[in-house]
Protein backbone atom coordinates (compact mmCIF):
# COMPACT_ATOMS: atom_id res chain seq x y z
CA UNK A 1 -101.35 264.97 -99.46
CA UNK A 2 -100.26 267.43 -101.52
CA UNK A 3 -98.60 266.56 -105.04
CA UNK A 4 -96.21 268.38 -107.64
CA UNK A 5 -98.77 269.08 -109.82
CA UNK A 6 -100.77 270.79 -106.66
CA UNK A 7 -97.72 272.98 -106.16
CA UNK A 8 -97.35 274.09 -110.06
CA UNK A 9 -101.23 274.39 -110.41
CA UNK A 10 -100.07 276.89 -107.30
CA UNK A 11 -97.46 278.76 -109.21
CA UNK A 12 -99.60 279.47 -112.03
CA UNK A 13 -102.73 280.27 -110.62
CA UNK A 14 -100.55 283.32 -108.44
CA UNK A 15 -98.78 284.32 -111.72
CA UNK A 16 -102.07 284.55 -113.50
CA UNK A 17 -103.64 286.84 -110.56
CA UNK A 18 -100.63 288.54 -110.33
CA UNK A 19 -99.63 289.81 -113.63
CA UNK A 20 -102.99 288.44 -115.30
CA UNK A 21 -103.18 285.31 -117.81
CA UNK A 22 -102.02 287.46 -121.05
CA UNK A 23 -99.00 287.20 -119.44
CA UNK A 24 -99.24 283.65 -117.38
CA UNK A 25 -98.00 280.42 -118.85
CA UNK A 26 -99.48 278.09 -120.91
CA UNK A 27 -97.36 275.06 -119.43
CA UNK A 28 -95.19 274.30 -116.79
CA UNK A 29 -90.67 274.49 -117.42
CA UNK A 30 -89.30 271.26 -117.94
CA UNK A 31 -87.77 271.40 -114.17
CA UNK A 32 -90.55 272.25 -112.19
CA UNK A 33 -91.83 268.93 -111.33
CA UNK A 34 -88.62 268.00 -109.93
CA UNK A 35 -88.54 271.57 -108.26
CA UNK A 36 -92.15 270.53 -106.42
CA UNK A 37 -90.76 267.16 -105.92
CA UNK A 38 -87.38 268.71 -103.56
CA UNK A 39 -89.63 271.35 -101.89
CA UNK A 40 -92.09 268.42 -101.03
CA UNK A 41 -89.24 266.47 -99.53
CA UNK A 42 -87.69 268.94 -97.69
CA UNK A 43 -91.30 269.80 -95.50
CA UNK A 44 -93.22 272.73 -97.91
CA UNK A 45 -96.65 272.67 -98.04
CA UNK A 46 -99.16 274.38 -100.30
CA UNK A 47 -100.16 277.12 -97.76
CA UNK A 48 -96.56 278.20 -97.34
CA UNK A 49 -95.76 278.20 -101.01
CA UNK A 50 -98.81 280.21 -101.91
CA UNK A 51 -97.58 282.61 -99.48
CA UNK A 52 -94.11 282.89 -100.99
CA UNK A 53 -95.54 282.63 -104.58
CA UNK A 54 -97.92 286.02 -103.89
CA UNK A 55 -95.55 287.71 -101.81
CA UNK A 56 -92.68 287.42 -104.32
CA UNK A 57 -94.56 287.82 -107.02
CA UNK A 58 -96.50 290.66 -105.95
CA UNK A 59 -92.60 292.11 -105.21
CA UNK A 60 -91.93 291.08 -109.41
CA UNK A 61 -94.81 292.54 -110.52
CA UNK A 62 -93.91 296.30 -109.02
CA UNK A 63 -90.76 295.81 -110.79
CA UNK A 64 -92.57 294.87 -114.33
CA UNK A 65 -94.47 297.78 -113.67
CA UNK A 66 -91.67 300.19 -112.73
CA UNK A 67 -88.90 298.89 -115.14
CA UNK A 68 -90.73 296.59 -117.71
CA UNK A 69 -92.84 297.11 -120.99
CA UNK A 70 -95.69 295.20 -121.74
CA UNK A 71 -92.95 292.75 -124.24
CA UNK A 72 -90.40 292.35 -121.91
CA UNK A 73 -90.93 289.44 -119.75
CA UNK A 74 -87.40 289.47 -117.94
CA UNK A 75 -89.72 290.58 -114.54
CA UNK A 76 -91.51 287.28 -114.53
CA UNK A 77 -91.28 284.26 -112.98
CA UNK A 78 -91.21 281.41 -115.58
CA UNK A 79 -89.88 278.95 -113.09
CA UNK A 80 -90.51 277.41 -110.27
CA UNK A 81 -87.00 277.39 -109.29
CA UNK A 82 -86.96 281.42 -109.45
CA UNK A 83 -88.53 280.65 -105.72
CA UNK A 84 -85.70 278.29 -104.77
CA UNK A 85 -84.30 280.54 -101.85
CA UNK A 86 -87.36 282.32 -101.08
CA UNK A 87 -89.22 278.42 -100.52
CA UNK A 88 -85.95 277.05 -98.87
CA UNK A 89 -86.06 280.00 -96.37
CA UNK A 90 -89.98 279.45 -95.76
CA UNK A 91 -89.53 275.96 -95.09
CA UNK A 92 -86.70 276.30 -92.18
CA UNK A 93 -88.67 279.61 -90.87
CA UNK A 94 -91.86 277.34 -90.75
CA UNK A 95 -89.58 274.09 -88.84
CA UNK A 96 -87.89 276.94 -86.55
CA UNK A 97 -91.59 277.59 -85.45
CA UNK A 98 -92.26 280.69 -87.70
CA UNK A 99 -88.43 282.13 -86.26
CA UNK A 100 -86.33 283.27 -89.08
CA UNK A 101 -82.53 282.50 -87.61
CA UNK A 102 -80.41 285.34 -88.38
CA UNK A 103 -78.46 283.98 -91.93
CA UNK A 104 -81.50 283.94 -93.36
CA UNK A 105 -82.38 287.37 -91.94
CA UNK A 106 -79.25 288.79 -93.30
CA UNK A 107 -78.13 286.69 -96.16
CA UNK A 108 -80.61 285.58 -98.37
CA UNK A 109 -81.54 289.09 -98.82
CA UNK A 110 -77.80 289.81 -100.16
CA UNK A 111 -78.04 286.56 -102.19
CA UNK A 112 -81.61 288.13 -103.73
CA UNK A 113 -79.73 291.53 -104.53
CA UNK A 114 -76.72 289.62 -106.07
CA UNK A 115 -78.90 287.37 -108.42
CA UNK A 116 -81.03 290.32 -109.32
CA UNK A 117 -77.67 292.31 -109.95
CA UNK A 118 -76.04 289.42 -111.92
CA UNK A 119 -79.14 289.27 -114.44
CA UNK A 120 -79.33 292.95 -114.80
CA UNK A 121 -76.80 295.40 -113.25
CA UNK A 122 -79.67 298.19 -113.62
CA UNK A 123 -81.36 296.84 -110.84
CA UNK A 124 -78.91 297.36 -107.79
CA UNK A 125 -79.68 300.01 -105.69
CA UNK A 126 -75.99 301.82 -104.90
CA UNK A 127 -77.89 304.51 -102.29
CA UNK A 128 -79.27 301.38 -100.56
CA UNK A 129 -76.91 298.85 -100.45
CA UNK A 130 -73.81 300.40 -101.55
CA UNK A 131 -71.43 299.81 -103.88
CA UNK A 132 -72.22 296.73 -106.25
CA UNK A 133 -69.72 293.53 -105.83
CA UNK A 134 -66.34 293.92 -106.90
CA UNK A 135 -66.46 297.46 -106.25
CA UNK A 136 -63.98 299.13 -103.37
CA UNK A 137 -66.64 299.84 -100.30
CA UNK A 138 -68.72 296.81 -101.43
CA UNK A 139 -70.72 296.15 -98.66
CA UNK A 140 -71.81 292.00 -99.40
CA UNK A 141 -71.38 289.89 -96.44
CA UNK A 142 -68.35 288.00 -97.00
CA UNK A 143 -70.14 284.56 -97.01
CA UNK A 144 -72.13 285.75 -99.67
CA UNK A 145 -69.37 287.39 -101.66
CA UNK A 146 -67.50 283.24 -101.12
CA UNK A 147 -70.28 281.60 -102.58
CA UNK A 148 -70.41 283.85 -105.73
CA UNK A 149 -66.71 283.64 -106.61
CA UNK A 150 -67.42 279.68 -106.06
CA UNK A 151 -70.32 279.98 -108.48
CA UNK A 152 -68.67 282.04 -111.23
């Protein structure tokens, strides 16, 4: 059966091969456990979270490499919950019998640009995506664009 502490041993052994252990952690963030603890509940296992860890962290490191310095850490996970959508989308693909329905298709890659925008407004892409939220010709799907006025 696999545990929390299976999960987090997960995160950080991706983040060290990923991004290499001068930059991995030395211990887990105070909500991880009960991170590992939801996903577990909600039907992840530690083959599908290894997947999501690499594949989303593989997508973080090109950034750190594109837009990052060797100091600047904002381009790595230090959280489990940095995977929350990515892990809740893996887990419903994976009980839809590896089918991704289309929200998840379409939306959780707006909710992805919108988080990434919110942190750092440098990283939206305007020639792919459009105009950023709040701008005229903003091209968010409207349930996303609901559930960030909700959250603001």
């Amino acid at each position: 059966m696999t545990t929390p502490d299976d999960i987090i041993r997960a995160f950080d052994d991706c983040l060290d091969y990923i991004f290499g252990r001068a930059l991995g952690r030395d211990n887990p963030h105070a909500t991880d456990a009960a991170t590992a603890r939801k996903w577990l509940a909600d039907g992840l296992t530690l083959v599908i979270a290894v997947i999501v860890f690499h594949e989303q962290m593989n997508w973080m490191h090109e950034k750190f490499l594109r837009f990052g310095n060797a100091k600047d850490r904002s381009y790595l996970p230090s959280a489990l919950k940095v995977f929350n959508d990515n892990i809740e989308t893996a887990i419903r693909r994976h009980q839809n019998g590896g089918q991704l329905d289309e929200w998840d298709r379409r939306d959780s890659q707006w909710r992805a640009r919108v988080k990434g925008w919110a942190r750092n407004p440098r990283l939206w892409r305007q020639d792919m995506w459009g105009p950023p939220p709040g701008q005229p010709g903003c091209r968010l799907p409207r349930s996303v664009l609901v559930e960030l006025k909700e959250a603001a």
